[in-house]
C-alpha atoms as a PDB file:
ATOM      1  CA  UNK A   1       0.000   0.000   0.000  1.00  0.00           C
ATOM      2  CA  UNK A   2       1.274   3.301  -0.763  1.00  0.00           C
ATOM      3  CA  UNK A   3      -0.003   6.309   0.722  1.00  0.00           C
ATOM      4  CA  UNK A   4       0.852  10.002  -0.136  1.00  0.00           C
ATOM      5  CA  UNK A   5      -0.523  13.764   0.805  1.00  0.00           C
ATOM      6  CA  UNK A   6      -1.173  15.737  -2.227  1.00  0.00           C
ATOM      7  CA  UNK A   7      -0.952  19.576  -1.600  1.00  0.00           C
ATOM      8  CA  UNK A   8      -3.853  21.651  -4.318  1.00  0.00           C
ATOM      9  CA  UNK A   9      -3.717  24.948  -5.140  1.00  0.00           C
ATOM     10  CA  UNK A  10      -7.072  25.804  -6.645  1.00  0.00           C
ATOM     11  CA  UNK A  11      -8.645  29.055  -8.150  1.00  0.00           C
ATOM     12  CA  UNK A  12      -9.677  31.748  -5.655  1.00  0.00           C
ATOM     13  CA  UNK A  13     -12.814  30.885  -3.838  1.00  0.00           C
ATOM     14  CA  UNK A  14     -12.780  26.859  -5.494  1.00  0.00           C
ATOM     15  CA  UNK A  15     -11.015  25.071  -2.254  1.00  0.00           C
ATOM     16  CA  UNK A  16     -14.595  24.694  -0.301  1.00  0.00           C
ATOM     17  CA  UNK A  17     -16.117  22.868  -3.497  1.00  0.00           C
ATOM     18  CA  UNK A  18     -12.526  21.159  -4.619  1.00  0.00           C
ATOM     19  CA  UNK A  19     -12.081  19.967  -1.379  1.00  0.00           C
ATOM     20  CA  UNK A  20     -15.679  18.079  -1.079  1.00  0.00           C
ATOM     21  CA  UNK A  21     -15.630  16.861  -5.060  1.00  0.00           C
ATOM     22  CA  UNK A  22     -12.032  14.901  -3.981  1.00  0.00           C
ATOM     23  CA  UNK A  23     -13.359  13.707  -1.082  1.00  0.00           C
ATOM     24  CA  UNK A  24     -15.406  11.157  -2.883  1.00  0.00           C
ATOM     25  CA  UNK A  25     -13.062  10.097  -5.121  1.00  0.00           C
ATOM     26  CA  UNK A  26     -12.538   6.289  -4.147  1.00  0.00           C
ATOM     27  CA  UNK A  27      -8.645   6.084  -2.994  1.00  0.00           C
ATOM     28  CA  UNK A  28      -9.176   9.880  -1.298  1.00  0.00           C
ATOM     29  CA  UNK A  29      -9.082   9.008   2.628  1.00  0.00           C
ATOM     30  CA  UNK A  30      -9.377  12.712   3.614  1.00  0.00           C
ATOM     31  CA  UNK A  31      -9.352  15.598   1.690  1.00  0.00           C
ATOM     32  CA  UNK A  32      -9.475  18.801   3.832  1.00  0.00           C
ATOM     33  CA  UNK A  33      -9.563  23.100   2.731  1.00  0.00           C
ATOM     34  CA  UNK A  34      -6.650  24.689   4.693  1.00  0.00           C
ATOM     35  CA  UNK A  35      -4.807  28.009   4.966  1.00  0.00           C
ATOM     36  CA  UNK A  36      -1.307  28.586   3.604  1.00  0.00           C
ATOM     37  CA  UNK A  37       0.452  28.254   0.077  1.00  0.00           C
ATOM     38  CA  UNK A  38      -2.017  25.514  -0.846  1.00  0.00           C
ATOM     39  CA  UNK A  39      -5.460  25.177  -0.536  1.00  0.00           C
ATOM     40  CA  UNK A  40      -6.540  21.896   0.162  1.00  0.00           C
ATOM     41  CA  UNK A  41      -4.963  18.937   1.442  1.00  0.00           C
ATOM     42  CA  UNK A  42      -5.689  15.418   0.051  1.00  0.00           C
ATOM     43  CA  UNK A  43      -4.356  12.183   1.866  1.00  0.00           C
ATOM     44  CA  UNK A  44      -4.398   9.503  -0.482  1.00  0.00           C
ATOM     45  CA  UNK A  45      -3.852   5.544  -0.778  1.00  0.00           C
ATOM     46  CA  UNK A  46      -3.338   3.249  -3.990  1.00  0.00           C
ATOM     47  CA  UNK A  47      -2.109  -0.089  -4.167  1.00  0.00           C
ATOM     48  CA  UNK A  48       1.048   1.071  -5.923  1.00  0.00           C
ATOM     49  CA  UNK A  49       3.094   4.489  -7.258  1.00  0.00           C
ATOM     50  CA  UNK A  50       1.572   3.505 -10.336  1.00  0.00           C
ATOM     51  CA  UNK A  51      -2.134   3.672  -9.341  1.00  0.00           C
ATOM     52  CA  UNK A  52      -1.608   6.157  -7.137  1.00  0.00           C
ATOM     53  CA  UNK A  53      -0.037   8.491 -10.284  1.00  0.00           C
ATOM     54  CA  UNK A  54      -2.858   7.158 -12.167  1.00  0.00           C
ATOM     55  CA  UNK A  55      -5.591   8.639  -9.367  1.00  0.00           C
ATOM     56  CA  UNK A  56      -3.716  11.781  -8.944  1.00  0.00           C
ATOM     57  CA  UNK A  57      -3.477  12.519 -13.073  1.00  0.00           C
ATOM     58  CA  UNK A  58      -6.734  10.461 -14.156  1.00  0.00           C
ATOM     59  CA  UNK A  59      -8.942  11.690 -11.078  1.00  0.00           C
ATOM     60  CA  UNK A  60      -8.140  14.210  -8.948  1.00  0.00           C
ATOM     61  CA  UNK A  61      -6.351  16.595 -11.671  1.00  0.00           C
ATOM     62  CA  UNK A  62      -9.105  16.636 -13.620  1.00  0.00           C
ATOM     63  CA  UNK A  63     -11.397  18.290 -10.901  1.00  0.00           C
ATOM     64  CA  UNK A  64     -12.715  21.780 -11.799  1.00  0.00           C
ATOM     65  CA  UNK A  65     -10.758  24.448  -9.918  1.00  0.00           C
ATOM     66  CA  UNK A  66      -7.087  23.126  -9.764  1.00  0.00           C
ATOM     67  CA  UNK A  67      -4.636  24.973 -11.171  1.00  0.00           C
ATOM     68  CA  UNK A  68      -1.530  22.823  -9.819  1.00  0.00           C
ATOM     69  CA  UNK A  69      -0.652  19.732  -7.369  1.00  0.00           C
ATOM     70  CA  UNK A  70       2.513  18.296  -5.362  1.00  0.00           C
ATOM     71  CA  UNK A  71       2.330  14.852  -4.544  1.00  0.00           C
ATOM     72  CA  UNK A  72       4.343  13.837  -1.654  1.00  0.00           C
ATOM     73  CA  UNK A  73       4.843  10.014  -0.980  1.00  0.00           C
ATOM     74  CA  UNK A  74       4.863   8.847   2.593  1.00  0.00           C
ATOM     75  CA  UNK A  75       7.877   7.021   3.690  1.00  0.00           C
ATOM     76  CA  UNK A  76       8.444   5.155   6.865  1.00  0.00           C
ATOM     77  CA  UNK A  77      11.843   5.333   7.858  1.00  0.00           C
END
């Protein structure tokens, strides 16, 4: 299993409705609007970096209202 955060800046005023539309993407475990440099934080699970690029490009990216993601993998050292 590998599980990553991906960090979402969106267009002004989209992180409320980005943020909800992720959250039911199957894969999405949380998917929270935040404060910062980005504007919504996605925690994420696949069964491998390739289905977990393949949620993050095929799925999530093509939400309405991103303009540009950072995936970070976890790793347990």
């Amino acid at each position: 299993m590998v599980q990553a955060y991906i960090l979402i800046q969106t267009e002004v005023g989209k992180a409320a409705s980005v943020a909800l539309e992720i959250s039911g993407i199957p894969g999405v475990t949380q998917a929270e609007d935040v404060t910062g440099p980005y504007d919504v934080i996605v925690r994420a699970e696949a069964n491998n970096v390739d289905e977990l690029g393949k949620l993050v490009v095929a799925q999530i990216q093509a939400v309405e209202g991103i303009t540009r993601t950072l995936t970070c993998p976890i790793v347990h050292i």
